[in-house]
Protein backbone atom coordinates (compact mmCIF):
# COMPACT_ATOMS: atom_id res chain seq x y z
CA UNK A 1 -15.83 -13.91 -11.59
CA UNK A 2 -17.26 -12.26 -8.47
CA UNK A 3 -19.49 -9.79 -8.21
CA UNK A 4 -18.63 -6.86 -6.29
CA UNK A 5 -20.09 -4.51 -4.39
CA UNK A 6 -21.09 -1.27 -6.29
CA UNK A 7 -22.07 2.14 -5.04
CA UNK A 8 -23.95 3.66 -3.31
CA UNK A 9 -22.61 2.96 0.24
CA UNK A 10 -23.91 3.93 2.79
CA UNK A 11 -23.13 6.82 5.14
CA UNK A 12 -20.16 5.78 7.87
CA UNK A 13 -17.60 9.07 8.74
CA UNK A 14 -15.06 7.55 10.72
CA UNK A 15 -11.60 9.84 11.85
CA UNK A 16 -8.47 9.48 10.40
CA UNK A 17 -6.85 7.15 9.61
CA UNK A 18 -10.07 4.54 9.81
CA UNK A 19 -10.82 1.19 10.57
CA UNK A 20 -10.99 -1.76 8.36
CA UNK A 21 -14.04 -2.81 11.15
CA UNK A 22 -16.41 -0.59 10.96
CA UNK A 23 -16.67 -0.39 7.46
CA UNK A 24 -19.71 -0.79 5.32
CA UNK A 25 -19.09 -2.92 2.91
CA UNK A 26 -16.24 -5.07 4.13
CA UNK A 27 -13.74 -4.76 2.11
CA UNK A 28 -12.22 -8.46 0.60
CA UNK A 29 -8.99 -8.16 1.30
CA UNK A 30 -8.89 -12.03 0.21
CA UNK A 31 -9.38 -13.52 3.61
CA UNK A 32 -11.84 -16.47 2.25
CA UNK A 33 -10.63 -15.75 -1.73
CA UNK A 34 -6.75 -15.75 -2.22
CA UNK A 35 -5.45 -19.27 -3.05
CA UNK A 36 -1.21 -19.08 -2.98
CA UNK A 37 1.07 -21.03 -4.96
CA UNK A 38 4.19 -21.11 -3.31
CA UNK A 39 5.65 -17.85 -5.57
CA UNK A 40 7.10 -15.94 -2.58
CA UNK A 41 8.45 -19.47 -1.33
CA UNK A 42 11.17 -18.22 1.75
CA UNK A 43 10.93 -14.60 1.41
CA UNK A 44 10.72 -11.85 4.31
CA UNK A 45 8.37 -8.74 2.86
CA UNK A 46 8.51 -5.44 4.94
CA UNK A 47 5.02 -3.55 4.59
CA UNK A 48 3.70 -0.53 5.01
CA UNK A 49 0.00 0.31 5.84
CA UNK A 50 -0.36 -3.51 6.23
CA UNK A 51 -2.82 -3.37 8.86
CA UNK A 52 -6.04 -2.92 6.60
CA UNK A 53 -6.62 -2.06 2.83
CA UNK A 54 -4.34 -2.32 0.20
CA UNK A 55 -1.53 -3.87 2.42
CA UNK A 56 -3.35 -6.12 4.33
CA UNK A 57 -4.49 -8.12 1.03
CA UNK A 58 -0.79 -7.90 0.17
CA UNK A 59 -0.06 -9.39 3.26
CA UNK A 60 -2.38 -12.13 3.13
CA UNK A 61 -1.66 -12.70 -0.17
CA UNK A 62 2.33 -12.71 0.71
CA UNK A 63 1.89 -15.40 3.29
CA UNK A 64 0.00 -17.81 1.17
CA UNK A 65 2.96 -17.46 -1.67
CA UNK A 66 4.85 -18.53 1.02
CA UNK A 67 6.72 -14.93 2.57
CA UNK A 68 7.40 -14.20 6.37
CA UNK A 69 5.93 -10.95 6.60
CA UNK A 70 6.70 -7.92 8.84
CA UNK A 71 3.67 -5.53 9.46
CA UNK A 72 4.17 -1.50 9.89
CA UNK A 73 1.16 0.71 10.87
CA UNK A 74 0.26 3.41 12.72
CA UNK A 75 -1.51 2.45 15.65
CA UNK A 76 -4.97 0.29 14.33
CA UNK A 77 -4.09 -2.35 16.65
CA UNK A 78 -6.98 -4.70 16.26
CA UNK A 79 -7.47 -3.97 12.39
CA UNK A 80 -3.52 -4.98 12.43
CA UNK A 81 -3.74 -8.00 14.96
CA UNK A 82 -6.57 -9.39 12.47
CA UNK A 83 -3.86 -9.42 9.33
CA UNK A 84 -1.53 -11.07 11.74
CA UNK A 85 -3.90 -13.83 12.43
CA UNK A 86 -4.48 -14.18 8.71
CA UNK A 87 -0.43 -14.30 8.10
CA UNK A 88 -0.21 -17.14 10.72
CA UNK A 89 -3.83 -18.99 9.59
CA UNK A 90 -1.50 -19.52 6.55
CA UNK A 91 1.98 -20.79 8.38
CA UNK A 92 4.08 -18.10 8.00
CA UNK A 93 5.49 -15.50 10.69
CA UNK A 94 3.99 -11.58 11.15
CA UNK A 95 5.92 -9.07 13.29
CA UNK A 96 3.73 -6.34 14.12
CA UNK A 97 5.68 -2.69 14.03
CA UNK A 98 3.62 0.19 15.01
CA UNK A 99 4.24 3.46 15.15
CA UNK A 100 4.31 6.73 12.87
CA UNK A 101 6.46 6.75 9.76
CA UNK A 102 6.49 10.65 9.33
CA UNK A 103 9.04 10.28 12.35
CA UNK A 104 12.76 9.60 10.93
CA UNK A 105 13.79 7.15 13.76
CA UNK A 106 10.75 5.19 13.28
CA UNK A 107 11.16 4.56 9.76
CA UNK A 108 15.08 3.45 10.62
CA UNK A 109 13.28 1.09 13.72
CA UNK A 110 11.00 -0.43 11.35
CA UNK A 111 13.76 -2.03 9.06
CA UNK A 112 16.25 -2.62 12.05
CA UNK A 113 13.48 -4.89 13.73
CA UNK A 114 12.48 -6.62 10.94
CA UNK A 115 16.01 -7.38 9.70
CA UNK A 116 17.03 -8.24 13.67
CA UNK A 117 14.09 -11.04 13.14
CA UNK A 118 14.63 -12.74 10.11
CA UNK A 119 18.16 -11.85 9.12
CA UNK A 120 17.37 -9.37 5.52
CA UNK A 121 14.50 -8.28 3.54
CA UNK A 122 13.66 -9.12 0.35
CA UNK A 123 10.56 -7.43 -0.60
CA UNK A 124 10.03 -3.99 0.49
CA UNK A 125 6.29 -2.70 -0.05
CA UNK A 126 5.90 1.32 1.09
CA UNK A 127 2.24 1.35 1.45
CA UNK A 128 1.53 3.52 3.90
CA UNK A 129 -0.48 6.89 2.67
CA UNK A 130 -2.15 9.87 4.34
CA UNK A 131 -4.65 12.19 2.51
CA UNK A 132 -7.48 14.56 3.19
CA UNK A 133 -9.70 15.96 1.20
CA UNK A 134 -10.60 19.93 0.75
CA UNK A 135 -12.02 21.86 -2.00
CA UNK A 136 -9.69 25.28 -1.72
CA UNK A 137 -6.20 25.69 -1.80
CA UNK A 138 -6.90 28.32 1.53
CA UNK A 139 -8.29 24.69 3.33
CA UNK A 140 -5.34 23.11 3.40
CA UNK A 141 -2.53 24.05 6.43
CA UNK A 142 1.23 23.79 6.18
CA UNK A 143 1.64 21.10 8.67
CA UNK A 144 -1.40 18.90 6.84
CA UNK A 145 1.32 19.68 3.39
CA UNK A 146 4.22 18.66 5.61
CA UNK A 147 2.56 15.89 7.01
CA UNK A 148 1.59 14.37 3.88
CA UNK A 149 4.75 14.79 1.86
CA UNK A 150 6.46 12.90 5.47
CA UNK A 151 4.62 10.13 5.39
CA UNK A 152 3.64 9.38 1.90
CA UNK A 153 7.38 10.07 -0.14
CA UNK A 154 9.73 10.85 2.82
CA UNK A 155 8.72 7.40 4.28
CA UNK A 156 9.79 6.00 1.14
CA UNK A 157 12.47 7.46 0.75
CA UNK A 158 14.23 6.47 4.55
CA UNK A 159 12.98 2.89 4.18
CA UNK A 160 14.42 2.64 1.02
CA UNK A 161 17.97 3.71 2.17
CA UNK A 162 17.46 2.63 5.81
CA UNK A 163 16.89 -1.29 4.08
CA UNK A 164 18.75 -0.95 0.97
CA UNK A 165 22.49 -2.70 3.21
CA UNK A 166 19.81 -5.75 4.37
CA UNK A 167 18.40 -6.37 0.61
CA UNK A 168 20.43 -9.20 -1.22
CA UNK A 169 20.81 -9.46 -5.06
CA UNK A 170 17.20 -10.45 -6.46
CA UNK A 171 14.94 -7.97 -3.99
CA UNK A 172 12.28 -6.14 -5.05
CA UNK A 173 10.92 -2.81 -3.72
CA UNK A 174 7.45 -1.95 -4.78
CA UNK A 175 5.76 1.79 -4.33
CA UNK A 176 2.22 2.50 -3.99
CA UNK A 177 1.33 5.27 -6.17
CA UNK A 178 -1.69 6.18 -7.31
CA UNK A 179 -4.05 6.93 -10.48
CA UNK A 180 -3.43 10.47 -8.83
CA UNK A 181 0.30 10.25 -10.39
CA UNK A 182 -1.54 10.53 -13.89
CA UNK A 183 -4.81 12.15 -13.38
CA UNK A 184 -4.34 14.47 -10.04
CA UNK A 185 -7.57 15.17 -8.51
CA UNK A 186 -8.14 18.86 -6.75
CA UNK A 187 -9.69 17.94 -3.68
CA UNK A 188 -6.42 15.74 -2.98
CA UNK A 189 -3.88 18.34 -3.81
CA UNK A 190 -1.36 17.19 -0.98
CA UNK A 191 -1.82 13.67 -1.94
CA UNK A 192 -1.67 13.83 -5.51
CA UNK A 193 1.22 15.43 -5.36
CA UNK A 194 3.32 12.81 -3.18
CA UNK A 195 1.84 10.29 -5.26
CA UNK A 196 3.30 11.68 -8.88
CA UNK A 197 6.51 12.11 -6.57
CA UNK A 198 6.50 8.44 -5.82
CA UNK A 199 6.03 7.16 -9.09
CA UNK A 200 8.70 9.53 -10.18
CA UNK A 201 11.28 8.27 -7.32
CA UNK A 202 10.44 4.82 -8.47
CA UNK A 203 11.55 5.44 -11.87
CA UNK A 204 15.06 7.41 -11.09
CA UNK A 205 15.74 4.72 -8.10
CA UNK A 206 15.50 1.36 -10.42
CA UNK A 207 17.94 3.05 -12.78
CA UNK A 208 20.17 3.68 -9.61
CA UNK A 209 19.40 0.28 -7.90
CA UNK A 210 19.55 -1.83 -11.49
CA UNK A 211 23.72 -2.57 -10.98
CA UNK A 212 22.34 -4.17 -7.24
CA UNK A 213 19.98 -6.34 -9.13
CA UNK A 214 17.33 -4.92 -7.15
CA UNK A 215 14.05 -3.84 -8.99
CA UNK A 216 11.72 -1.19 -8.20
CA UNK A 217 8.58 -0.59 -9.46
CA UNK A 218 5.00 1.39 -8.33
CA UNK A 219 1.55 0.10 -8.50
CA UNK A 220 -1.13 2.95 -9.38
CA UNK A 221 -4.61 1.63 -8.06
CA UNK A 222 -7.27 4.05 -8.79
CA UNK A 223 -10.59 3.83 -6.04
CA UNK A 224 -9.77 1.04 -3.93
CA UNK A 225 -12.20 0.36 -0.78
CA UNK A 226 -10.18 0.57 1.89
CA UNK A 227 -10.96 2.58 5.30
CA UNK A 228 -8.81 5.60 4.19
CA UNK A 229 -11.92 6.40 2.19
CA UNK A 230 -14.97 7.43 4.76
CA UNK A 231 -11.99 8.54 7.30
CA UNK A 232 -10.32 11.25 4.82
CA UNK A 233 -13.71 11.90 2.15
CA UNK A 234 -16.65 13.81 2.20
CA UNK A 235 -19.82 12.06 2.61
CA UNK A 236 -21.14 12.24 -0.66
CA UNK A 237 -17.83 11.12 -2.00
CA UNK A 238 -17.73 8.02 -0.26
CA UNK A 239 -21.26 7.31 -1.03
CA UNK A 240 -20.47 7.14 -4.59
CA UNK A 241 -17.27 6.28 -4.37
CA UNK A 242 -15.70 4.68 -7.56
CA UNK A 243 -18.72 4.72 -9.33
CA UNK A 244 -17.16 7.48 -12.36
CA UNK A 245 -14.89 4.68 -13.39
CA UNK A 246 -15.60 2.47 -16.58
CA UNK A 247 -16.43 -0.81 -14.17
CA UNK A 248 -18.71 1.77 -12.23
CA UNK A 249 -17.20 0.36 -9.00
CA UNK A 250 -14.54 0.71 -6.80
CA UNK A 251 -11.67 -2.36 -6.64
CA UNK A 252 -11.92 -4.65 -3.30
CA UNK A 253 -7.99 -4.73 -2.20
CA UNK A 254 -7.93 -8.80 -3.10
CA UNK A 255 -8.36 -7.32 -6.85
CA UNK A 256 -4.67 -5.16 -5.99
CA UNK A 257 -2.65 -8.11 -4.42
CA UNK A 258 -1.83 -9.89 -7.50
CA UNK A 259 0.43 -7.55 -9.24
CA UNK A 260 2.06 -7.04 -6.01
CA UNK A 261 2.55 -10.75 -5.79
CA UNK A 262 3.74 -10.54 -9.46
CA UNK A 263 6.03 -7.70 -8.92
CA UNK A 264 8.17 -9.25 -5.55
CA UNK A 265 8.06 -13.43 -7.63
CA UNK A 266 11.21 -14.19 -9.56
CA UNK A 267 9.05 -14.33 -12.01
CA UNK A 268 9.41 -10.44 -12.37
CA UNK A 269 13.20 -10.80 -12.85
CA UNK A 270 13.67 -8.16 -15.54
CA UNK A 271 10.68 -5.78 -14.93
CA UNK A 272 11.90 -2.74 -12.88
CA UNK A 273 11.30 1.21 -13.49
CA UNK A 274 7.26 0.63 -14.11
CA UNK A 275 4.10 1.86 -12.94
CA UNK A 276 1.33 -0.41 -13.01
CA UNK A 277 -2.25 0.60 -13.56
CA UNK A 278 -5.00 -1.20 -11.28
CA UNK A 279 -7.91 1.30 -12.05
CA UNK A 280 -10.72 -0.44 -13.18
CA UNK A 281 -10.47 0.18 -17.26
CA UNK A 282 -9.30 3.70 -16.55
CA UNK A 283 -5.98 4.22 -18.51
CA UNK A 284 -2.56 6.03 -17.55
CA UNK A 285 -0.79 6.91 -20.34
């Protein structure tokens, strides 16, 4: 097993919404780590926030099972470009979609390019997440709510429907939620809420989607290391960040992949409706 890095970190602010980059650690997003076997053998995977973090170790992790993989983000362009080169190292195709998911049309372009380049989609990963942190209720603006609740369940909720007439018998749409959903933490009010809404929407839609055979689940990571932390967190936060949880670390994004991976395989053929807990020893009940 590898050892990890463990906090403290050191001091990097960076503005929203990061870069993989600049950041101190580097996270291991499986670059040199992830071996594939073939799982995802001739799927197409949509996802979200796939330029750094969470969803560029699924994307990595997608193209060495074997997936062509289409890439939204906002607008990290190198931090996205470098996922892309990872997707290709391993054979497989990336499509790079940028642009901002709180906008309806976008989410609708998103799906209609990837679909208009390989034909359908059969794993759908919403990813994506904004969040800032504040420590009064009187901190926090209506557009930053508004803002939040577009891109982090709205999102979700036009991909879904947007991709739903392109997804045959079989697909699987996963959610990232977040220990939040469970345990909601008040400097991440906003968040925290979207994220209990998206584990909530996950559960309703694999009842409604179960007929399709199409399963839906959520993954709840608790800290992960990705840039979203020193762009959105205090300093003090982020210098000892995940270090409250039993493992006394935060997770590398390599350490998320695999239930991901687990979740879009055939392999998963009757698990739908779940959350899954990747929260180093830190239960949701």
């Amino acid at each position: 097993m590898r050892d990890y890095p463990t906090p403290p970190f050191p001091s990097q602010p960076q503005s929203v919404p990061g870069t993989q980059r600049k950041m101190e650690p580097y996270p291991d997003c499986g670059e040199q780590s992830y071996t594939g076997h073939g799982r995802l053998t001739g799927k197409i995977a949509l996802i979200t926030g796939a330029d750094s973090g969470i969803g560029r170790a699924v994307a990595i992790a997608y193209a060495r099972e074997g997936a062509d993989v289409a890439i939204s983000y906002l607008d990290e362009h190198e931090d996205a470009q470098e996922t892309a080169r990872w997707v290709e190292a391993a054979g497989r195709q990336c499509l790079l979609l940028p642009g901002d998911l709180a906008h309806k049309q976008h989410c609708h372009a998103i799906v209609a390019k990837t679909v208009e380049r390989f034909g359908r989609i059969d794993v759908l990963v919403n990813n994506a997440a904004f969040q800032m942190a504040h420590e009064t209720l009187e901190e926090i603006d209506d557009d930053e709510w508004v803002k939040t609740f577009d891109i982090n369940i709205t999102a979700i909720f036009r991909i879904c429907k947007a991709a739903l007439p392109s997804m045959p018998k079989g697909s699987s749409i996963i959610n990232t939620s977040s220990v939040n959903s469970d345990d909601p933490s008040p400097s991440l009010l906003p968040y925290a809420a979207t994220k209990g809404a998206i584990a909530n929407f996950t559960a309703g839609l694999a009842q409604l989607l179960g007929k399709k055979g199409i399963r839906v689940n959520s993954v709840a990571p608790g800290p992960i290391w990705t840039p979203l932390i020193p762009a959105t967190m205090p300093d003090e936060a982020v210098r000892n960040f995940g270090s409250g949880y039993p493992m006394g670390r935060p997770g590398q994004p390599v350490e998320v992949a695999p239930i991901y991976v687990l979740l879009a395989s055939d392999e998963a053929s009757y698990i739908s409706g779940s959350r899954y807990a990747v929260t180093g020893g830190k239960p949701i009940l």
